[in-house]
C-alpha atoms as a PDB file:
ATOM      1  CA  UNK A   1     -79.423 265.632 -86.901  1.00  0.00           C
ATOM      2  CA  UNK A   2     -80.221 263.045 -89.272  1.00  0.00           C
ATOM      3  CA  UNK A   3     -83.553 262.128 -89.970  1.00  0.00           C
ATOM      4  CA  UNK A   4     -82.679 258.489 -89.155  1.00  0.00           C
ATOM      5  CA  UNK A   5     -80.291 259.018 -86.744  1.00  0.00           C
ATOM      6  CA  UNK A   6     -82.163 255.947 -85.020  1.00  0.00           C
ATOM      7  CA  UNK A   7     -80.473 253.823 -87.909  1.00  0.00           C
ATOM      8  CA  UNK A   8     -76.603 255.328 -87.662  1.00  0.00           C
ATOM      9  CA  UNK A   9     -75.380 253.573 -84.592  1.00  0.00           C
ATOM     10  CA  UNK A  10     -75.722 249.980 -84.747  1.00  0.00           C
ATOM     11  CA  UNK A  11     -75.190 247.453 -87.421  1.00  0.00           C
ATOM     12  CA  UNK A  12     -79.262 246.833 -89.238  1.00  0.00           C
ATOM     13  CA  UNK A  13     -79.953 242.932 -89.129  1.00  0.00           C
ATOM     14  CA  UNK A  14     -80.734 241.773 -92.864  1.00  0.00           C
ATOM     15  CA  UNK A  15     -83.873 240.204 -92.535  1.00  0.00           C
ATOM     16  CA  UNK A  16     -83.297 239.812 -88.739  1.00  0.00           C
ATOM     17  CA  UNK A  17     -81.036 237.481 -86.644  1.00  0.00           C
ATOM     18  CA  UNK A  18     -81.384 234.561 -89.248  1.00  0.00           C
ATOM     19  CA  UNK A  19     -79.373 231.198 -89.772  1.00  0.00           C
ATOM     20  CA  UNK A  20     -79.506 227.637 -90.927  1.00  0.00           C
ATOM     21  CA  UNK A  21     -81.798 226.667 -88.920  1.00  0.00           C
ATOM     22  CA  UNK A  22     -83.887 230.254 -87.930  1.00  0.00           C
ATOM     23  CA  UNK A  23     -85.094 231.348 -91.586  1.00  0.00           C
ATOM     24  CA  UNK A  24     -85.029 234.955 -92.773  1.00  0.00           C
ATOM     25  CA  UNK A  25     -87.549 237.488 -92.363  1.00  0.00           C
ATOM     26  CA  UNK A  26     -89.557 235.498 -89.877  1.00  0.00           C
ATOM     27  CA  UNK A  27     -91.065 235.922 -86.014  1.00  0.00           C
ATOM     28  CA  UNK A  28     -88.092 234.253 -84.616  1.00  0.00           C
ATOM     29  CA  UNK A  29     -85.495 236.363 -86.335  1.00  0.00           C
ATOM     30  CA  UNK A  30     -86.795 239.334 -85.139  1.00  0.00           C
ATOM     31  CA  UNK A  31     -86.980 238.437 -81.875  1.00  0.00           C
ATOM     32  CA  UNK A  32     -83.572 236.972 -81.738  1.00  0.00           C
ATOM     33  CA  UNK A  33     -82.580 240.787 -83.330  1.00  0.00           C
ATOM     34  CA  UNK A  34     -84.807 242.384 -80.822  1.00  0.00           C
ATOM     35  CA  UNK A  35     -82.494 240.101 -78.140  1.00  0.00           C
ATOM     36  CA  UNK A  36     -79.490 241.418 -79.783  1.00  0.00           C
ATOM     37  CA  UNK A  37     -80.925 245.134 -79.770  1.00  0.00           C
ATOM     38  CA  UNK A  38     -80.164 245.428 -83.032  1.00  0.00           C
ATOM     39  CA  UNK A  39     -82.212 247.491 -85.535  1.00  0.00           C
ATOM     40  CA  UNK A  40     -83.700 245.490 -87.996  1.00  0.00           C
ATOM     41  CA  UNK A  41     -84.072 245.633 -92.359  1.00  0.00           C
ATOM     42  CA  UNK A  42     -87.218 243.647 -93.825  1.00  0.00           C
ATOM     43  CA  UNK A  43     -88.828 243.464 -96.830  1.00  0.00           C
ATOM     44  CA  UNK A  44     -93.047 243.731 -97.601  1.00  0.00           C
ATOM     45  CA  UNK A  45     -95.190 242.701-100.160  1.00  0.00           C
ATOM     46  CA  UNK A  46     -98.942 242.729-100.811  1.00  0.00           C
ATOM     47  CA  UNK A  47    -101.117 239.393-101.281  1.00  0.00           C
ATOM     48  CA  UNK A  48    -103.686 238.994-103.492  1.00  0.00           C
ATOM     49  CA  UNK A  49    -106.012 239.261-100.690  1.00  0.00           C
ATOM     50  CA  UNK A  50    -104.664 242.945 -99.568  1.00  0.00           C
ATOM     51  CA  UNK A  51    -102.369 241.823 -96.896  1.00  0.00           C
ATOM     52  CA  UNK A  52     -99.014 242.698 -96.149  1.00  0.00           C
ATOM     53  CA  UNK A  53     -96.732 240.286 -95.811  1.00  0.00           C
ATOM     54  CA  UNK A  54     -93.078 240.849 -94.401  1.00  0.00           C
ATOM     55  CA  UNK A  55     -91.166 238.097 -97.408  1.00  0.00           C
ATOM     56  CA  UNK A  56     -88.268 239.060 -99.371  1.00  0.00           C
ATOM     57  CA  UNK A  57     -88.443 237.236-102.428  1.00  0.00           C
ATOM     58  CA  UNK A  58     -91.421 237.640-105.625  1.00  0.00           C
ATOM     59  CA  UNK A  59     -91.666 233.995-105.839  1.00  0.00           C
ATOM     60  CA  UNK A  60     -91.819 231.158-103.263  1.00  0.00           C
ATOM     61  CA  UNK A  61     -89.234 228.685-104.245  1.00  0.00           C
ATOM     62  CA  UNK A  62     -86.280 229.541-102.582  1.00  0.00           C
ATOM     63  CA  UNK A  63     -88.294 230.102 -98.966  1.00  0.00           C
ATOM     64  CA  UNK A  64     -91.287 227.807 -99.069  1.00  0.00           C
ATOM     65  CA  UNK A  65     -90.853 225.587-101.991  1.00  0.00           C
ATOM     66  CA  UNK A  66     -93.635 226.483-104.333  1.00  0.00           C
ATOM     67  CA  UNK A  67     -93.097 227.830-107.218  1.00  0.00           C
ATOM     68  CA  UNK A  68     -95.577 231.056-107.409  1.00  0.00           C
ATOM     69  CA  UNK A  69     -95.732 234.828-107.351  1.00  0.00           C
ATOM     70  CA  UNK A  70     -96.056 235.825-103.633  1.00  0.00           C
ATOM     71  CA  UNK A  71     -98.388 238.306-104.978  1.00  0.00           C
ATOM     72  CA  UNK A  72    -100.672 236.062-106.807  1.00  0.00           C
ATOM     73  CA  UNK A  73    -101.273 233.921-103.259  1.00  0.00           C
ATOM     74  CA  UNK A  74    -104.225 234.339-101.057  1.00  0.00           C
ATOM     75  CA  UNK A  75    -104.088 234.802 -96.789  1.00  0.00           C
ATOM     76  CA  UNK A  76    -105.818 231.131 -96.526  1.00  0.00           C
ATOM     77  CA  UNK A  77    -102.766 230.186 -98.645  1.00  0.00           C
ATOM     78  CA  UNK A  78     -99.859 231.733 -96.947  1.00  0.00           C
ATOM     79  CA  UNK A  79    -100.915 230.442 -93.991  1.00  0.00           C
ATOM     80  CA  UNK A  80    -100.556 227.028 -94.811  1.00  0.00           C
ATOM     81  CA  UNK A  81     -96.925 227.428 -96.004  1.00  0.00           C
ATOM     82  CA  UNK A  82     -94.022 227.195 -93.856  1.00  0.00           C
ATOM     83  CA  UNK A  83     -90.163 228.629 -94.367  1.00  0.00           C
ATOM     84  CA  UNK A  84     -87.179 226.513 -95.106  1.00  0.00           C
ATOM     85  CA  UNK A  85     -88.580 223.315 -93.224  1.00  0.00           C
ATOM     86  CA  UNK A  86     -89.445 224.778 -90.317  1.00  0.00           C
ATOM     87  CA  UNK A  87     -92.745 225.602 -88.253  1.00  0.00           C
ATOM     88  CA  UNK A  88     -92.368 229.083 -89.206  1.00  0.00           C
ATOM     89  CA  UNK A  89     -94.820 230.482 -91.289  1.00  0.00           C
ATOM     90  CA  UNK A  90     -94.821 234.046 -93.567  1.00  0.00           C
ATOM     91  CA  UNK A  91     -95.743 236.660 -90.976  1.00  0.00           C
ATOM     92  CA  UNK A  92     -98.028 239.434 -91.642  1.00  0.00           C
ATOM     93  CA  UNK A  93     -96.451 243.174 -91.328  1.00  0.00           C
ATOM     94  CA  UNK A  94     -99.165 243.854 -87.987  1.00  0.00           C
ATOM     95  CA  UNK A  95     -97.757 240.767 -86.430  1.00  0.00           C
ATOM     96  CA  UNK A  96     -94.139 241.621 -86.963  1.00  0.00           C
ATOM     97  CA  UNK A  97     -94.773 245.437 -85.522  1.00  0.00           C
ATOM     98  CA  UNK A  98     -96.441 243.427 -82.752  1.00  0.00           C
ATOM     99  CA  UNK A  99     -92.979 241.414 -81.961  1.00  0.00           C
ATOM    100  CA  UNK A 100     -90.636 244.185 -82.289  1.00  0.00           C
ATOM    101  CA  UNK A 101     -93.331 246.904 -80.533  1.00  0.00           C
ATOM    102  CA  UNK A 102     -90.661 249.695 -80.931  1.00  0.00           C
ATOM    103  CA  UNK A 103     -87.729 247.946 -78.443  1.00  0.00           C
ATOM    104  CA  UNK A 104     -85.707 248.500 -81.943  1.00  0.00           C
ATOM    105  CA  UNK A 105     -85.763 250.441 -85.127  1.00  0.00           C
ATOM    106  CA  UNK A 106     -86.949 248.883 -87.901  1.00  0.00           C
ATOM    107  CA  UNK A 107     -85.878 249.472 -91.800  1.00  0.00           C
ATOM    108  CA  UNK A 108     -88.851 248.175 -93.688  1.00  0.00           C
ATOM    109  CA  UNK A 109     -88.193 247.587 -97.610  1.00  0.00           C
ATOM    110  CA  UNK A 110     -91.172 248.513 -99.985  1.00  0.00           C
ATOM    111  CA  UNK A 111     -91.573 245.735-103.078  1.00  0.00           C
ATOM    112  CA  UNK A 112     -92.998 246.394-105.952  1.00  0.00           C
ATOM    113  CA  UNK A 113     -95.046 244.160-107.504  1.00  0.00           C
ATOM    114  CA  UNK A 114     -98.007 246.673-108.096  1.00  0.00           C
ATOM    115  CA  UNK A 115     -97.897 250.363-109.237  1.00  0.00           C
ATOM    116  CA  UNK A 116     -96.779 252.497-106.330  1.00  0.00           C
ATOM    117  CA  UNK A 117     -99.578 253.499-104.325  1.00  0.00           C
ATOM    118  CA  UNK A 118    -101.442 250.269-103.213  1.00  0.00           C
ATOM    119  CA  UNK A 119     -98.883 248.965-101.029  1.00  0.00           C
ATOM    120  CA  UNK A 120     -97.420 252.257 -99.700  1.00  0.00           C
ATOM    121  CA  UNK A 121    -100.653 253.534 -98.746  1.00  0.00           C
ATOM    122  CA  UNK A 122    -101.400 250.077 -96.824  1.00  0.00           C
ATOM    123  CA  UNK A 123     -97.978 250.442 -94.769  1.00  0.00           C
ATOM    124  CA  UNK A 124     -98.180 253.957 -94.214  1.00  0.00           C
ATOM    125  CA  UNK A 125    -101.993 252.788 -92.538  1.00  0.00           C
ATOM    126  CA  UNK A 126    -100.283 249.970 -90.851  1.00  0.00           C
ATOM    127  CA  UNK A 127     -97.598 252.099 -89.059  1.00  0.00           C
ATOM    128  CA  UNK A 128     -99.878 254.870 -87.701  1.00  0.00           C
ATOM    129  CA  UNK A 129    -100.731 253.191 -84.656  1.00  0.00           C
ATOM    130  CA  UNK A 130     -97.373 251.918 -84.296  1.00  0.00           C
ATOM    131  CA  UNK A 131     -94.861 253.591 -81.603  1.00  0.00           C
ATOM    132  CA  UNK A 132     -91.666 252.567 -82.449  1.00  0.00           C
ATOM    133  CA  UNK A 133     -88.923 254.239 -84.821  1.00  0.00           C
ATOM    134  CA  UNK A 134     -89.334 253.495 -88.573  1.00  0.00           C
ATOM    135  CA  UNK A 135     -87.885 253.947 -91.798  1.00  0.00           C
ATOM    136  CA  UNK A 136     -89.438 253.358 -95.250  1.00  0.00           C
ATOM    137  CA  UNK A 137     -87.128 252.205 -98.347  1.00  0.00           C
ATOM    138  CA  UNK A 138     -87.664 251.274-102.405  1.00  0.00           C
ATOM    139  CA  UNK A 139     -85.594 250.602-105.308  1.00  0.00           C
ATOM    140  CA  UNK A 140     -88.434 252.509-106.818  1.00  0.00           C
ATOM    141  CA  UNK A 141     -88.550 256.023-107.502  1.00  0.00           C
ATOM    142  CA  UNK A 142     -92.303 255.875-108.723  1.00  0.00           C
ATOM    143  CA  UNK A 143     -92.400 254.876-104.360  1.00  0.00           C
ATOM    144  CA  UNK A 144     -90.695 257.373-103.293  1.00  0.00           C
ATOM    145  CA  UNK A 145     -92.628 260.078-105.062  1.00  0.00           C
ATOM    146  CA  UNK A 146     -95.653 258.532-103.803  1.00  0.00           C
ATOM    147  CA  UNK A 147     -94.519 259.045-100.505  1.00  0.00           C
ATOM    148  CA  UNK A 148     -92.335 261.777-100.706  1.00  0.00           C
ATOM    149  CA  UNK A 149     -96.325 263.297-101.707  1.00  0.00           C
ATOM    150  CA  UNK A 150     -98.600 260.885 -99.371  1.00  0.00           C
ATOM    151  CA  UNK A 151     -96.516 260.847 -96.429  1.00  0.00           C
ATOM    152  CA  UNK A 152     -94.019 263.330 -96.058  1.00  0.00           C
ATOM    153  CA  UNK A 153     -92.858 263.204 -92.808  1.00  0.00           C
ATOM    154  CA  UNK A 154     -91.766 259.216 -92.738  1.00  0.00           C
ATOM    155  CA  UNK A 155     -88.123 258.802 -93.979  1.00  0.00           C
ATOM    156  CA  UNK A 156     -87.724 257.621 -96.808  1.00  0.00           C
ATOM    157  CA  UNK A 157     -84.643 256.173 -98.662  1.00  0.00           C
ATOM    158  CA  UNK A 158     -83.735 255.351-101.987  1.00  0.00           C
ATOM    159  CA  UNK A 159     -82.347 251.601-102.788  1.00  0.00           C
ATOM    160  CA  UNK A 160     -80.009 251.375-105.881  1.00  0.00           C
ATOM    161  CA  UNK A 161     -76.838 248.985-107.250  1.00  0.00           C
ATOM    162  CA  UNK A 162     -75.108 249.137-110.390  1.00  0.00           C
ATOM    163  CA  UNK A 163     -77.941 246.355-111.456  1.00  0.00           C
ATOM    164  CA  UNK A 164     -74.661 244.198-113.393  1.00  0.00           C
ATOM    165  CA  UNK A 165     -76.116 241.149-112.378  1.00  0.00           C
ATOM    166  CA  UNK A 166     -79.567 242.201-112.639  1.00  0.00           C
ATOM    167  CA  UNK A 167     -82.350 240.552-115.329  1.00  0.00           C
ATOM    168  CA  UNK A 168     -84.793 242.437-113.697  1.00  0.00           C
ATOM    169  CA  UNK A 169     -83.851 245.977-114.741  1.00  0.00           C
ATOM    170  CA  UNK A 170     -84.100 247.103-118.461  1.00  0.00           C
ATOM    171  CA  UNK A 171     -80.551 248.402-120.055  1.00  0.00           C
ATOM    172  CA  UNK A 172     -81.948 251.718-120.516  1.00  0.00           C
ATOM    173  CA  UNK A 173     -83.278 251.819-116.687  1.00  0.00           C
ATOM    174  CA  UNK A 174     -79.743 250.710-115.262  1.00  0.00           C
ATOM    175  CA  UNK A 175     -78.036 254.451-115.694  1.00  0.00           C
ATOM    176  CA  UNK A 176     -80.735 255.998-114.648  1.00  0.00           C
ATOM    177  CA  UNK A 177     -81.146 253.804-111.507  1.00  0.00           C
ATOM    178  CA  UNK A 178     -77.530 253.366-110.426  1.00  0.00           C
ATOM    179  CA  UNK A 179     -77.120 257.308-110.577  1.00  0.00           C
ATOM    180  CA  UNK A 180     -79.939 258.319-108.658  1.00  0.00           C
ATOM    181  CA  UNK A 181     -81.241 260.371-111.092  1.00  0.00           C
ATOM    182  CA  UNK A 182     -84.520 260.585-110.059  1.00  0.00           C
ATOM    183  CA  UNK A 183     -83.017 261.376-106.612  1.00  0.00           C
ATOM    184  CA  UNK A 184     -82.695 265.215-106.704  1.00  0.00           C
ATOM    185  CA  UNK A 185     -86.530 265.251-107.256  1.00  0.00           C
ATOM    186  CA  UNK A 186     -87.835 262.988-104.977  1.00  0.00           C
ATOM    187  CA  UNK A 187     -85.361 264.024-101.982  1.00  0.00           C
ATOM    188  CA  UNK A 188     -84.899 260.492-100.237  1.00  0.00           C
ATOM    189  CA  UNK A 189     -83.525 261.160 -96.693  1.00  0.00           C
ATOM    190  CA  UNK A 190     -81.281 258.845 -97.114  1.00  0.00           C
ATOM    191  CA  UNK A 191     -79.359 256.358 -99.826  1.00  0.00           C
ATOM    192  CA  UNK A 192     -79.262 252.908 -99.345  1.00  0.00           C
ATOM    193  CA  UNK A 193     -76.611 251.227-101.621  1.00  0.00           C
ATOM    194  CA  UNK A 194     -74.871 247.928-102.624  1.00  0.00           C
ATOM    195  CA  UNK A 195     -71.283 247.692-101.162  1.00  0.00           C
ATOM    196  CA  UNK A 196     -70.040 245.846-104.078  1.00  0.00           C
ATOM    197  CA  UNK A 197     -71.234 249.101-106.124  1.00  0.00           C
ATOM    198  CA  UNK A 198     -69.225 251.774-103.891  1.00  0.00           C
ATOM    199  CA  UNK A 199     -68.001 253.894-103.927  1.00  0.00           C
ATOM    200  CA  UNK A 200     -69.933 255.798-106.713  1.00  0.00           C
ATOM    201  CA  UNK A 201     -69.475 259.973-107.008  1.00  0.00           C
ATOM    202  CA  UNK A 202     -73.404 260.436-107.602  1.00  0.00           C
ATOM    203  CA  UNK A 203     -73.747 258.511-103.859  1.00  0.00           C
ATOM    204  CA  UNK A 204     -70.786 260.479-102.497  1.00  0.00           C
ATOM    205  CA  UNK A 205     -71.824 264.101-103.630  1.00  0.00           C
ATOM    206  CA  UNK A 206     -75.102 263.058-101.862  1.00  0.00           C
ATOM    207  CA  UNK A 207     -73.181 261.951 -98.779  1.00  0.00           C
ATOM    208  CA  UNK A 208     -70.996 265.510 -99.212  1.00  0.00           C
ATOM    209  CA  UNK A 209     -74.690 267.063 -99.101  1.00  0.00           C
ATOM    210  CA  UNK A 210     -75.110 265.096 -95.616  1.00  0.00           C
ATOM    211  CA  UNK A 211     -77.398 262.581 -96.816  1.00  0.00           C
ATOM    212  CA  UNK A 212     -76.632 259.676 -94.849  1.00  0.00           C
ATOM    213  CA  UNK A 213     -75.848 255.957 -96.844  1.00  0.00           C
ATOM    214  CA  UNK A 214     -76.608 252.878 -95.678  1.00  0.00           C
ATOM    215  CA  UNK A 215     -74.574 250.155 -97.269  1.00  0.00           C
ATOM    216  CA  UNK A 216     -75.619 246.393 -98.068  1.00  0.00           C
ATOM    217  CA  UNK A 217     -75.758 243.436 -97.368  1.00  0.00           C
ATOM    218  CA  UNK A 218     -72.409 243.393 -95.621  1.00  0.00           C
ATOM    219  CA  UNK A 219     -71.573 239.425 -95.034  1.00  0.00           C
ATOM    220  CA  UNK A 220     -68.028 239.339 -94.187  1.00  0.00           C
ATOM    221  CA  UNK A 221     -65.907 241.422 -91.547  1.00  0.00           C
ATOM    222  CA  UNK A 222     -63.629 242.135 -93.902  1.00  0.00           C
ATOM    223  CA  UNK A 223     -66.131 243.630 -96.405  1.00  0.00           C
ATOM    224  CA  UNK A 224     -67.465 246.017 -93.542  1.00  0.00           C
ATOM    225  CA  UNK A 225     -64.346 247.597 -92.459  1.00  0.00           C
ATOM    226  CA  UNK A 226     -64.355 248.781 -96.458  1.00  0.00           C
ATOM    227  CA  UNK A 227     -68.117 249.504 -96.368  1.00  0.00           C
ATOM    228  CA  UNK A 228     -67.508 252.077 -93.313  1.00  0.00           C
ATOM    229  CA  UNK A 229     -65.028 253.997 -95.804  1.00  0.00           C
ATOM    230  CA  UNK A 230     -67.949 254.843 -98.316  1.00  0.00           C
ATOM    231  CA  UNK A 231     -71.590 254.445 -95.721  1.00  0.00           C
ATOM    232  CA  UNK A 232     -72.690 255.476 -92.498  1.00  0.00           C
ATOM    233  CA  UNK A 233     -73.739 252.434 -91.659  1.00  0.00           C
ATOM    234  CA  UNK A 234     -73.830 248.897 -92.801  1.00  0.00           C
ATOM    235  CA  UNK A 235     -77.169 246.061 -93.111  1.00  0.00           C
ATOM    236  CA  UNK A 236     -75.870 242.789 -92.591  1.00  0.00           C
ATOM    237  CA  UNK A 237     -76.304 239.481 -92.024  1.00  0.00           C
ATOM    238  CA  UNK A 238     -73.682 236.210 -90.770  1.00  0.00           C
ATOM    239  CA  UNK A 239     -71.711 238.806 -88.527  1.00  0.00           C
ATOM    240  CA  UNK A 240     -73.484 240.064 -85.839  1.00  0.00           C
END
């Protein structure tokens, strides 16, 4: 049995049960996904403060408006900000794990903004206490080995793409990344990949090896009934 065999049977909500009007990765999402007993994907960051915050984005223009670094923002200041025009405001990761309480399995997304250790080691504390089923994830292989070392027995999966649309990635980073090199070293329990990068042989030798792949963000019917071909399951949002 699969490791996260808790995340194989049901489509993952991106960023919870979000729409026009219910914004992404907030307390209302969730519970609308909790509702739909679906298991949810989310994404964390640390504040400057030291608090984890469940946001998706670095910067705060597309969600809230402002344009700064999530990272560079204080708790006083976060809590003053709202999402998309609404009267929801960034949660923190304890009040999230409060919402969802285990009733569904949760996929949570490690940022990196900082050098891996600070914000692994403060999610890793976060989740101790917490009784629910759980599933850590990075694009970051420096995270992985940190808690492939730290924190061996959470799952842990590696995020990757083929980065062709990606500033963010250096040229000489992209092979590496979109291979999983790094992969056979820090033995993630699972791959999650882009569907619009699949199939690719290094994922499917890894699937072969019965490594399970999770496939995102699937947005259209259509697009899942291809995902399914090349993943064991599908994150998605606008179809559920």
């Amino acid at each position: 049995m699969s490791k996260i065999d808790y995340l194989l049977h049901s489509p993952i909500a991106h960023r919870g049960l979000h729409n026009k009007t219910v914004p992404e990765n907030s307390l209302t999402a969730f519970q609308k996904a909790v509702e739909g007993r679906f298991p949810i994907e989310l994404d964390v960051h640390m504040i400057k403060t030291g608090e984890v915050v469940v946001f998706h984005d670095d910067n705060l223009k597309r969600m809230c408006g402002i344009d700064k670094e999530i990272a560079e923002c204080s708790f006083t200041e976060i809590r003053e900000m709202y999402l998309k025009h609404t009267r929801e405001r960034i949660p923190l990761l304890s009040e999230v794990l409060a919402v969802i309480n285990g009733k569904v399995p949760l996929l949570i997304e490690l940022k990196y903004d900082q050098p891996a250790g600070k914000l692994e080691a403060a999610v890793v504390e976060a989740l101790k206490s917490y009784k629910g089923k759980y599933a850590l994830q990075s694009f970051s292989p420096l995270s992985l080995r940190w808690l492939k070392k730290n924190a061996p027995d959470i799952p842990r999966g590696q995020l990757s793409s083929d980065f062709k649309s990606s500033k963010e990635v250096s040229t000489i980073a992209k092979p590496a990344l979109k291979n999983l090199w790094f992969s056979p070293i820090n033995k993630p329990d699972f791959i999650s990949y882009d569907i619009h990068a699949l199939p690719n042989k290094r994922v499917e030798k890894f699937r072969a090896q019965g490594v399970p792949v999770l496939g995102w963000t699937v947005k259209k019917v259509t697009e899942s009934q291809e995902a399914l071909r090349h993943c064991d399951n599908i994150i998605c949002e606008d179809i559920l």
